[in-house]
PDB file of N, CA and C in Angstrom:
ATOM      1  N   UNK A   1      -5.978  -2.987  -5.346  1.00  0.00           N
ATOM      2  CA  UNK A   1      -7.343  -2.957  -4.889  1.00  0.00           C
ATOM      3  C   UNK A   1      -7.385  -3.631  -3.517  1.00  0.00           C
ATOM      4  N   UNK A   2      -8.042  -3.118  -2.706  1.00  0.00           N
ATOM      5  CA  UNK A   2      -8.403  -3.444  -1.298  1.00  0.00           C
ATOM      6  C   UNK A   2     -10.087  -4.240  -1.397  1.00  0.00           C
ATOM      7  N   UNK A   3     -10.308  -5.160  -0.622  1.00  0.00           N
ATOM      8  CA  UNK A   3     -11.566  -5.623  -0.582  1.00  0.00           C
ATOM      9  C   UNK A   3     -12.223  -6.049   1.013  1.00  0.00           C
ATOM     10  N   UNK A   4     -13.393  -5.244   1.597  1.00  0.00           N
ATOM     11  CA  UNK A   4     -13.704  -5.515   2.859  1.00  0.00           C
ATOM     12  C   UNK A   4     -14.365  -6.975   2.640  1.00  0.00           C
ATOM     13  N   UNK A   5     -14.202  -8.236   3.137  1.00  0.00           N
ATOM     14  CA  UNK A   5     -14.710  -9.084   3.330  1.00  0.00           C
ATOM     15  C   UNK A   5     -15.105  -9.702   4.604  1.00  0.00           C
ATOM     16  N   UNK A   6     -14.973  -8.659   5.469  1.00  0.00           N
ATOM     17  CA  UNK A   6     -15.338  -8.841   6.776  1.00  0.00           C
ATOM     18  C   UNK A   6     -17.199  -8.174   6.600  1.00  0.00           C
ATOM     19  N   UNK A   7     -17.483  -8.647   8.244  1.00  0.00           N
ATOM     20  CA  UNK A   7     -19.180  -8.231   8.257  1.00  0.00           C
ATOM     21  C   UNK A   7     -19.674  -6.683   8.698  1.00  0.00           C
ATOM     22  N   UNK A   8     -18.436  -5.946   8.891  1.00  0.00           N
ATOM     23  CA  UNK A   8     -18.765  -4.828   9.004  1.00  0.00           C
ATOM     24  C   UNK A   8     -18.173  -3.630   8.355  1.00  0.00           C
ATOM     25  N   UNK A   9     -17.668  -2.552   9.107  1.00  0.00           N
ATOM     26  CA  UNK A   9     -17.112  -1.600   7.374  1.00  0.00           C
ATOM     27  C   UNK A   9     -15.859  -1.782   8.662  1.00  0.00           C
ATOM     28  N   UNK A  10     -14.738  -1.309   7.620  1.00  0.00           N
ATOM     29  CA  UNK A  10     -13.180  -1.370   8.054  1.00  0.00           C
ATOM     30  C   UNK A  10     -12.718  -0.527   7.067  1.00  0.00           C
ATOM     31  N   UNK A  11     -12.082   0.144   7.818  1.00  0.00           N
ATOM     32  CA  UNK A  11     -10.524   1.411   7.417  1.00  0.00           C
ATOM     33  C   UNK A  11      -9.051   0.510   7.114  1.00  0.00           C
ATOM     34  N   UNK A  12      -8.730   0.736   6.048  1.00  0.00           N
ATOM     35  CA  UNK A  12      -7.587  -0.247   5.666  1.00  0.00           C
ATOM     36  C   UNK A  12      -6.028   0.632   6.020  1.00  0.00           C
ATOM     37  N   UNK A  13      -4.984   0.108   6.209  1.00  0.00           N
ATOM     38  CA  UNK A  13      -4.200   1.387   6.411  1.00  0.00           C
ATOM     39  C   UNK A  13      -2.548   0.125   5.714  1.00  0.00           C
ATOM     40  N   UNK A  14      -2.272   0.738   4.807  1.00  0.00           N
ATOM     41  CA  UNK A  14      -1.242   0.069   3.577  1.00  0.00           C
ATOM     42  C   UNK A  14      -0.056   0.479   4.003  1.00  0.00           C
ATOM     43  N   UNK A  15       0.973  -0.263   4.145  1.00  0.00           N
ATOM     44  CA  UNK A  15       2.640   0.012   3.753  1.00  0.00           C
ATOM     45  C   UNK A  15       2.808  -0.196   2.683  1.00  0.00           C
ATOM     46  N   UNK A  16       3.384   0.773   2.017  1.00  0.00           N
ATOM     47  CA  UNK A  16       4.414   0.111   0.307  1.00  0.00           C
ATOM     48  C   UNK A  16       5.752   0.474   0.504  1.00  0.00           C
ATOM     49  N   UNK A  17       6.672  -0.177   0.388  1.00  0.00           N
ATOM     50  CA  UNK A  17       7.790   0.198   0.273  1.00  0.00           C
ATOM     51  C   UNK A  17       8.419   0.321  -0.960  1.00  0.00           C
ATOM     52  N   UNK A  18       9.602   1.292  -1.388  1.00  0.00           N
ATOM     53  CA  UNK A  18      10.299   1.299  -2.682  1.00  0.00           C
ATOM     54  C   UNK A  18      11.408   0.692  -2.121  1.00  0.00           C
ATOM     55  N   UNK A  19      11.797  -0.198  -2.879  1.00  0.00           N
ATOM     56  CA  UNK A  19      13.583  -0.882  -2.813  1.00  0.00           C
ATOM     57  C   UNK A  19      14.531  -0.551  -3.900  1.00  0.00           C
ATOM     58  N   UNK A  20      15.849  -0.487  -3.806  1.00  0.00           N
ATOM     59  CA  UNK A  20      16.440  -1.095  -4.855  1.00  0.00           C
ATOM     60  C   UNK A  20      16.660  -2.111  -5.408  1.00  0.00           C
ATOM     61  N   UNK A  21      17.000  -2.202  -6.480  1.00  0.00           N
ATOM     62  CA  UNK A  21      17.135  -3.747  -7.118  1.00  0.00           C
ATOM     63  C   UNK A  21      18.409  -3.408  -8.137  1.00  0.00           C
ATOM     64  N   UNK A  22      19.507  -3.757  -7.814  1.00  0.00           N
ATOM     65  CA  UNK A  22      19.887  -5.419  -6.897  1.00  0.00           C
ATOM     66  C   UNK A  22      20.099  -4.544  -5.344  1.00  0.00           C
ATOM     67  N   UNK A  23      20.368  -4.622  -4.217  1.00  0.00           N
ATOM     68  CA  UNK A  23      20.504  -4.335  -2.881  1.00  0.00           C
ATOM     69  C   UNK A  23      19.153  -4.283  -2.000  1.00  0.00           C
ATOM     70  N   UNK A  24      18.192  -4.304  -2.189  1.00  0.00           N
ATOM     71  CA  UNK A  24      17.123  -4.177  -1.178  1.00  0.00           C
ATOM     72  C   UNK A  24      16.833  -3.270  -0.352  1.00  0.00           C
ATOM     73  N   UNK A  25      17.752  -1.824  -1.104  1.00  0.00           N
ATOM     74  CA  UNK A  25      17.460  -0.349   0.400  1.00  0.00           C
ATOM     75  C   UNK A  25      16.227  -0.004  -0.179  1.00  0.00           C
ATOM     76  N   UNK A  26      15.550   0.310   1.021  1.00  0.00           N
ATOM     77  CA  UNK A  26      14.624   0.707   1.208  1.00  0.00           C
ATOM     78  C   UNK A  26      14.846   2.651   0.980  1.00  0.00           C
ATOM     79  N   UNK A  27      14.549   2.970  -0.009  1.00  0.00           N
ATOM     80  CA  UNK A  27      14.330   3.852  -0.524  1.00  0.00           C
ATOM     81  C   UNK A  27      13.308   5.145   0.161  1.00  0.00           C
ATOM     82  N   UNK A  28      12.008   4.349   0.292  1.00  0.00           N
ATOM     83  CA  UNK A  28      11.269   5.144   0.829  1.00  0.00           C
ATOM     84  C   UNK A  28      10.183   4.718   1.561  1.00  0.00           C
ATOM     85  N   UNK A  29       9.129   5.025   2.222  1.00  0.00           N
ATOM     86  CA  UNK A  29       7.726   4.209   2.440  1.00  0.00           C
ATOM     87  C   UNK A  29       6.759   5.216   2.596  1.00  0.00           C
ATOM     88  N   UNK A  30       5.118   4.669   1.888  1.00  0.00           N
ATOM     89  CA  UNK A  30       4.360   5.405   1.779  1.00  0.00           C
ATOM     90  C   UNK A  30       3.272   4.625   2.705  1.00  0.00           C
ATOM     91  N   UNK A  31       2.548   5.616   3.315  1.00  0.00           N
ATOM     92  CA  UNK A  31       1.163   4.990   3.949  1.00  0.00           C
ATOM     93  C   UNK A  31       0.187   5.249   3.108  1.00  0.00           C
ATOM     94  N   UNK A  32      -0.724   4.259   3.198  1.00  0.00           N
ATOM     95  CA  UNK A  32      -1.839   4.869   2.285  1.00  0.00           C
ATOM     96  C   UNK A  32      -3.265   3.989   3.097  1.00  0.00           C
ATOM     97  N   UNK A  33      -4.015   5.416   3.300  1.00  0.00           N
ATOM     98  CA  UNK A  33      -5.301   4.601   4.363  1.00  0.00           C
ATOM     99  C   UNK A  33      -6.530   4.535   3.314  1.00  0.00           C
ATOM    100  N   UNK A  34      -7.048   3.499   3.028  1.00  0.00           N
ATOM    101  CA  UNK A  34      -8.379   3.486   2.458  1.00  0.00           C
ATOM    102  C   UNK A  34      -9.273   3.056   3.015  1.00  0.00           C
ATOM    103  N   UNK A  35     -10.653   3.710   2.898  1.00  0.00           N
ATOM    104  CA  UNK A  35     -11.983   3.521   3.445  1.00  0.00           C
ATOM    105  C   UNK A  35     -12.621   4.419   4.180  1.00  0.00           C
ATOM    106  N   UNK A  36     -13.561   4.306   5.429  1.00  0.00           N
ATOM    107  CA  UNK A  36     -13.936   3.277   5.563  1.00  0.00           C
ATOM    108  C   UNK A  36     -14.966   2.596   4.572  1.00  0.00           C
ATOM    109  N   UNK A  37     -14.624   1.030   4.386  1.00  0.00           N
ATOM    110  CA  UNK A  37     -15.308   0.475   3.361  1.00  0.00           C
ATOM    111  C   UNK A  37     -16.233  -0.437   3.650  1.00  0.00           C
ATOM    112  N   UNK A  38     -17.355  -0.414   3.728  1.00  0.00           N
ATOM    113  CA  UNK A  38     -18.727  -1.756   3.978  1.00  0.00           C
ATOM    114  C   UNK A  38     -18.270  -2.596   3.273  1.00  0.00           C
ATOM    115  N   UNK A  39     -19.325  -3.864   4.117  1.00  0.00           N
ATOM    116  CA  UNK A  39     -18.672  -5.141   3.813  1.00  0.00           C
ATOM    117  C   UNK A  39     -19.370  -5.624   2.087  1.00  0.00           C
ATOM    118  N   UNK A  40     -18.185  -6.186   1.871  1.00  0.00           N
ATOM    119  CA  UNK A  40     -17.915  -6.921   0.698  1.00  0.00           C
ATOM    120  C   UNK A  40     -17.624  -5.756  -0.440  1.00  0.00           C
ATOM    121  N   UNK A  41     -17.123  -4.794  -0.269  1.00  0.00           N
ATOM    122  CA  UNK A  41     -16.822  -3.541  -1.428  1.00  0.00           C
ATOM    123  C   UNK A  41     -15.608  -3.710  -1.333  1.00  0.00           C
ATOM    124  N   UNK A  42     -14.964  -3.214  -2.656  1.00  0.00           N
ATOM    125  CA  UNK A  42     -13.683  -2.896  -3.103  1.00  0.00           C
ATOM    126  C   UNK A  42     -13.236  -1.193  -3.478  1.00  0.00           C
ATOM    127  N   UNK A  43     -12.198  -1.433  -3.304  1.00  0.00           N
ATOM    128  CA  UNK A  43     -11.639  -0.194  -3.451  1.00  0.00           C
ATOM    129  C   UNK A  43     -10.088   0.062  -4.544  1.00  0.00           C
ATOM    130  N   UNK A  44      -9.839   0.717  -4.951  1.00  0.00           N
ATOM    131  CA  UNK A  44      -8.775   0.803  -5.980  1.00  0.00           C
ATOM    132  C   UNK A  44      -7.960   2.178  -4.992  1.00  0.00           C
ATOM    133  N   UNK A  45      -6.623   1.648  -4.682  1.00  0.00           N
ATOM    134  CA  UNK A  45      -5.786   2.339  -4.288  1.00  0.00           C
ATOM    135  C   UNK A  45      -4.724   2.819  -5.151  1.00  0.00           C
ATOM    136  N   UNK A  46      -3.824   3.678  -4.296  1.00  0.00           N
ATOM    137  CA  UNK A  46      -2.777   4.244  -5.432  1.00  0.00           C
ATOM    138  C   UNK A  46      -1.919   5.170  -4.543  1.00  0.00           C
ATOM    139  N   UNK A  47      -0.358   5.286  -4.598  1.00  0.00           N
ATOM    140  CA  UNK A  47       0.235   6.014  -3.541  1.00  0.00           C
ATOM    141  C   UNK A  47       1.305   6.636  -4.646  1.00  0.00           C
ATOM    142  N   UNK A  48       1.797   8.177  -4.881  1.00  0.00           N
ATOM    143  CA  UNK A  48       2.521   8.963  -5.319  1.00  0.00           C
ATOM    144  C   UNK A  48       4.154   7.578  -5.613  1.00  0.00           C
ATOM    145  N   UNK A  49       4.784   8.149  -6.792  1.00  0.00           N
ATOM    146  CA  UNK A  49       5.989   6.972  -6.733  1.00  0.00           C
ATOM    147  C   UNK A  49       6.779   8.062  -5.886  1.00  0.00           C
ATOM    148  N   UNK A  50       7.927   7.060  -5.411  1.00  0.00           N
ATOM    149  CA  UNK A  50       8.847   7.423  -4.668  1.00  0.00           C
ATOM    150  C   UNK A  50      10.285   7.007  -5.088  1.00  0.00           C
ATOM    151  N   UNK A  51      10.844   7.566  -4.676  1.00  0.00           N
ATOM    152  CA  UNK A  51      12.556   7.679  -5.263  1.00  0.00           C
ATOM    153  C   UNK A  51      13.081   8.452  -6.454  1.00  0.00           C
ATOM    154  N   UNK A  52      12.540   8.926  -6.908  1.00  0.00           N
ATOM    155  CA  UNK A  52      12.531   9.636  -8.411  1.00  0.00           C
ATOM    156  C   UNK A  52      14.468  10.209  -8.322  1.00  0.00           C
ATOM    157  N   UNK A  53      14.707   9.997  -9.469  1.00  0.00           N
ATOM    158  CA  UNK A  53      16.231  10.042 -10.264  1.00  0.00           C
ATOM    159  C   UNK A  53      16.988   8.225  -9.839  1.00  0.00           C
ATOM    160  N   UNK A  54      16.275   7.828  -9.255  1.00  0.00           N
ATOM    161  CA  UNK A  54      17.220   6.207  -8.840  1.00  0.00           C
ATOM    162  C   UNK A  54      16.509   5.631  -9.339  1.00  0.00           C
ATOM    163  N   UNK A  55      17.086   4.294 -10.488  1.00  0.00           N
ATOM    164  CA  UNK A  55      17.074   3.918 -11.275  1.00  0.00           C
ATOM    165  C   UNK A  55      16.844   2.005 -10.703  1.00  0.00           C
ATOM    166  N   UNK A  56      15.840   1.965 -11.177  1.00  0.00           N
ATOM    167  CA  UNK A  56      15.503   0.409 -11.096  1.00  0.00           C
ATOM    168  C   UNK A  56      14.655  -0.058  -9.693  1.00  0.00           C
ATOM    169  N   UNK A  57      13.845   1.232  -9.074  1.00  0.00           N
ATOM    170  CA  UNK A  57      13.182   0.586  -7.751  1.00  0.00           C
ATOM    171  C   UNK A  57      12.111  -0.516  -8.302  1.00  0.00           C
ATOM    172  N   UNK A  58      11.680  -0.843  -6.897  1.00  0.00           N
ATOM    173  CA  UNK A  58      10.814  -2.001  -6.969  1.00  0.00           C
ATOM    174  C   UNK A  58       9.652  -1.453  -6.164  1.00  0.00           C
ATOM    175  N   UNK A  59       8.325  -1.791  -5.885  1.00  0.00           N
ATOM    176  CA  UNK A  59       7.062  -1.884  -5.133  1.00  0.00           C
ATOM    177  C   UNK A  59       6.944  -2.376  -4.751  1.00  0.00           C
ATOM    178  N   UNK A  60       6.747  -2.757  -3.286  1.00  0.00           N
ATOM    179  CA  UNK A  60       6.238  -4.013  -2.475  1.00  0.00           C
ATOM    180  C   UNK A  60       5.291  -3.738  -1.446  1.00  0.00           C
ATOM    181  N   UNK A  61       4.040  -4.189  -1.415  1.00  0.00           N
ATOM    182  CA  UNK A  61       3.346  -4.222  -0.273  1.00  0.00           C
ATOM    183  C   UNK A  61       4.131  -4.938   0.912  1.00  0.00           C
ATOM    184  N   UNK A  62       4.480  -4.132   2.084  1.00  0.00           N
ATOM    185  CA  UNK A  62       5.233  -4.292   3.176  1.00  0.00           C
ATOM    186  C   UNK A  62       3.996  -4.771   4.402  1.00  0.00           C
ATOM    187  N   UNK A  63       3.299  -3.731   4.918  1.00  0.00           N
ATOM    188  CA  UNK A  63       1.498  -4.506   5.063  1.00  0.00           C
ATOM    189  C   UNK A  63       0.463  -3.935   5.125  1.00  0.00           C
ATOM    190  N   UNK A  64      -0.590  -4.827   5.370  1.00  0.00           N
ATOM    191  CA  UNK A  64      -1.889  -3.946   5.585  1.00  0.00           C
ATOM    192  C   UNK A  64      -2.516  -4.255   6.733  1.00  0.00           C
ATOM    193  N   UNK A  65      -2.744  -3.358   7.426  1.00  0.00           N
ATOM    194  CA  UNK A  65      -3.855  -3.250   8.901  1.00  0.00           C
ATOM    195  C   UNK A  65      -5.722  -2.930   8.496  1.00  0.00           C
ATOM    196  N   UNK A  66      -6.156  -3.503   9.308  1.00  0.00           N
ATOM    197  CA  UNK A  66      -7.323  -2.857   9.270  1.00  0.00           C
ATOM    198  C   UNK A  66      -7.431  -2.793  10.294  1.00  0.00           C
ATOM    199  N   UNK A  67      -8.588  -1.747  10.883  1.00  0.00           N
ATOM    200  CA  UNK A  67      -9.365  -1.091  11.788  1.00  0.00           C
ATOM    201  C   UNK A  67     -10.458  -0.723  11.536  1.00  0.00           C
TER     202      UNK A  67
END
C-alpha cells in the first residue's frame, strides 16, 4: 500500500526487484506507477511475479519516487 501524506495529490512510481536467495541476482525489475493520489489516501498496489521456473526469489522494494 502506498499512502499520499503530502498536501497535494502525487503520482507514486515503485521499483521492486526479484533476487535470488542465497546470491542476490537480480532476476528481474518491475515498475509500478500508482495514482495520482490526493492527499492523505491510500492505495493498494500489486506488480505481476517475476522469474517464474527459479526457485526461491525474494521481493524487495528497491524505491519509490513521487511526482
Amino acid at each position: 500500500m502506498v499512502r499520499n501524506s503530502a498536501t497535494s495529490s502525487r503520482t507514486y512510481s515503485i521499483a521492486v526487484d526479484f533476487i535470488t536467495n542465497p546470491g542476490d541476482t537480480v532476476m528481474a525489475t518491475r515498475i509500478v506507477n500508482v495514482g495520482p493520489l490526493v492527499p492523505n489516501k491510500s492505495a493498494n498496489w500489486s506488480t505481476p511475479a517475476a522469474g517464474q521456473g527459479h526457485a526461491n526469489l525474494n521481493c524487495i522494494v528497491r524505491q519509490a519516487l513521487w511526482s
